[in-house]
N, C-alpha and C. Protein backbone atom coordinates (compact mmCIF):
# COMPACT_ATOMS: atom_id res chain seq x y z
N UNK A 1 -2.03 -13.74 -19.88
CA UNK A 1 -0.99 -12.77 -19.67
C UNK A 1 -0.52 -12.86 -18.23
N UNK A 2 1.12 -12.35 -18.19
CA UNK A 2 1.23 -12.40 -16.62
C UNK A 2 1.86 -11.46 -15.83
N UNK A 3 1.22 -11.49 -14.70
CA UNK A 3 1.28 -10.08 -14.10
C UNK A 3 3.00 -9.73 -14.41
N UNK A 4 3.06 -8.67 -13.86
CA UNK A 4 4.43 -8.15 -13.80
C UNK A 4 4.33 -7.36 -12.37
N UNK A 5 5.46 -7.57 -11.46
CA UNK A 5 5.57 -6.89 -10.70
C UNK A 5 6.55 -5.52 -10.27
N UNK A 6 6.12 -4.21 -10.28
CA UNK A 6 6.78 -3.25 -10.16
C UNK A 6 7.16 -2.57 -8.98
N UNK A 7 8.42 -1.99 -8.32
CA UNK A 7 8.25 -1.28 -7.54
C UNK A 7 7.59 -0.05 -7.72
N UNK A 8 6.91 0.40 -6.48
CA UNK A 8 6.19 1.66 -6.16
C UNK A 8 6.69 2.96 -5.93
N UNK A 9 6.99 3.82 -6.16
CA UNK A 9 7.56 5.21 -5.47
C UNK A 9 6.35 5.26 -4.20
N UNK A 10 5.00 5.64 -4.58
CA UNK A 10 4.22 5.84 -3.88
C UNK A 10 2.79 5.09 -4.36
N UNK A 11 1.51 5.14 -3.39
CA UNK A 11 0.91 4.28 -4.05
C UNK A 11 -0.48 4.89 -2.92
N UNK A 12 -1.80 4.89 -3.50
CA UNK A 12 -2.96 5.10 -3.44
C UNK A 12 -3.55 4.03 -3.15
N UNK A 13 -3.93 4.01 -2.08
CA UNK A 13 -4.77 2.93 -1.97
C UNK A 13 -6.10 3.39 -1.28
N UNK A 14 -7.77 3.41 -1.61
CA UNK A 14 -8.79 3.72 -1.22
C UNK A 14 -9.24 3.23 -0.31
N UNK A 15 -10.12 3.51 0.42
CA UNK A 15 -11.12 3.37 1.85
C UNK A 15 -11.73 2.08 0.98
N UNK A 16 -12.10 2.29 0.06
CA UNK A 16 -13.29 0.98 -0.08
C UNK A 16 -12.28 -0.28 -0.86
N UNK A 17 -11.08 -0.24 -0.96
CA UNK A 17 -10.60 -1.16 -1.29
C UNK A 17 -10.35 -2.73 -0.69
N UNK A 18 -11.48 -3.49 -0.97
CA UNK A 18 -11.23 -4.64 0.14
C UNK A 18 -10.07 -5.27 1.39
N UNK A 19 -8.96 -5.23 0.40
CA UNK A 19 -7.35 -4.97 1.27
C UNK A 19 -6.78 -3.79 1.76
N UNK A 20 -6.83 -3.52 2.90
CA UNK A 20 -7.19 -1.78 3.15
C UNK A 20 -5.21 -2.11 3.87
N UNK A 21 -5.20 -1.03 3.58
CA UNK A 21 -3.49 -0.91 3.51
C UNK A 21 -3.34 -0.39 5.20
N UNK A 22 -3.24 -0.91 6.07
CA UNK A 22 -2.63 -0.99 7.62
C UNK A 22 -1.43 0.08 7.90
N UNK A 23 -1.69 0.71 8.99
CA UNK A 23 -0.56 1.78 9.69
C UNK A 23 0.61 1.63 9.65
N UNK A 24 0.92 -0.03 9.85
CA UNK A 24 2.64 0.02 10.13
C UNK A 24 2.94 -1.18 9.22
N UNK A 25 1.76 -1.19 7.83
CA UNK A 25 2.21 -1.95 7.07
C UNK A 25 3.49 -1.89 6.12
N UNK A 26 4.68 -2.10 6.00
CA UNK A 26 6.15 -2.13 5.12
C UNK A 26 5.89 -2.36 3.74
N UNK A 27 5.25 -3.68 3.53
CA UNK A 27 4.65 -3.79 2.03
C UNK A 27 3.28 -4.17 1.83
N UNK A 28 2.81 -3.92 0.60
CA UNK A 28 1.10 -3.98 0.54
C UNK A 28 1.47 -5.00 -1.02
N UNK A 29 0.33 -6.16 -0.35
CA UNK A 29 0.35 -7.20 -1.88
C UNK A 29 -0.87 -6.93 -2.30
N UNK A 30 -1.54 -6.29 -3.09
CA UNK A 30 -2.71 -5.81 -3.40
C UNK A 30 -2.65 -4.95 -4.15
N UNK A 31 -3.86 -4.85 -5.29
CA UNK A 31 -3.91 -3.95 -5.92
C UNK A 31 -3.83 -2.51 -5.75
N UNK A 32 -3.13 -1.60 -5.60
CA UNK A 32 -3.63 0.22 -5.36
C UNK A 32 -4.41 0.70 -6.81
N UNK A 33 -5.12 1.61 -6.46
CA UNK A 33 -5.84 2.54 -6.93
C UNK A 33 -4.81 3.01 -8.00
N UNK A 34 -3.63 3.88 -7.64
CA UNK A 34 -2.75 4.98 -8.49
C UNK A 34 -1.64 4.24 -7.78
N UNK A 35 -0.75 4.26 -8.77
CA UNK A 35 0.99 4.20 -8.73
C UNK A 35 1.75 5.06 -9.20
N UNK A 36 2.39 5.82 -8.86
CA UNK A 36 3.51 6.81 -8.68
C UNK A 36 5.09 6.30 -8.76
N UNK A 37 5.55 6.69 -9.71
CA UNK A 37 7.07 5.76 -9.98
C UNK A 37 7.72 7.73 -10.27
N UNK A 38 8.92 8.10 -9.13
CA UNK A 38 9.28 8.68 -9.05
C UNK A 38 10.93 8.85 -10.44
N UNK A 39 10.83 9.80 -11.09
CA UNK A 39 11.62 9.85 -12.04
C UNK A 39 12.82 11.11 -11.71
N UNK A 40 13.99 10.79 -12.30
CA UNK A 40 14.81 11.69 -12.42
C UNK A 40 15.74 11.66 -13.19
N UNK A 41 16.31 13.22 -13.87
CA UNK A 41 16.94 13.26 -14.95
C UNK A 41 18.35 13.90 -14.73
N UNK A 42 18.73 14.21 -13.31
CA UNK A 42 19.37 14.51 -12.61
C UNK A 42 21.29 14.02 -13.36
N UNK A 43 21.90 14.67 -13.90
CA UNK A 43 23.16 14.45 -14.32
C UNK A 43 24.17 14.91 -13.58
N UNK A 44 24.52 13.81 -12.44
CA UNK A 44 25.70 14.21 -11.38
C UNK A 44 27.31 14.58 -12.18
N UNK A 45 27.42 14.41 -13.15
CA UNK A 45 28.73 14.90 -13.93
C UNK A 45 28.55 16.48 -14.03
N UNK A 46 27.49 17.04 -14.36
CA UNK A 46 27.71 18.43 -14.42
C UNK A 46 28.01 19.30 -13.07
């Protein structure tokens, strides 16, 4: 099977996670813990 890559809204990444996600890191190639994909149902016509 092959991966698929998604954008993140937000993303969890743990203390003990071997690839530890850096202060002024922009993007993280590594697994996170939790992914958060921000949704909206928002209808700008009304």
């Amino acid at each position: 099977m092959q991966p698929c890559r998604k954008d993140t809204d937000f993303g969890v990444v743990c203390n003990t996670n071997p690839q530890p996600l850096l202060l002024l890191d922009a993007s993280y190639y590594s697994l996170f813990e939790l992914c958060i994909k921000a949704l909206s149902d928002l209808d700008r016509s009304r």
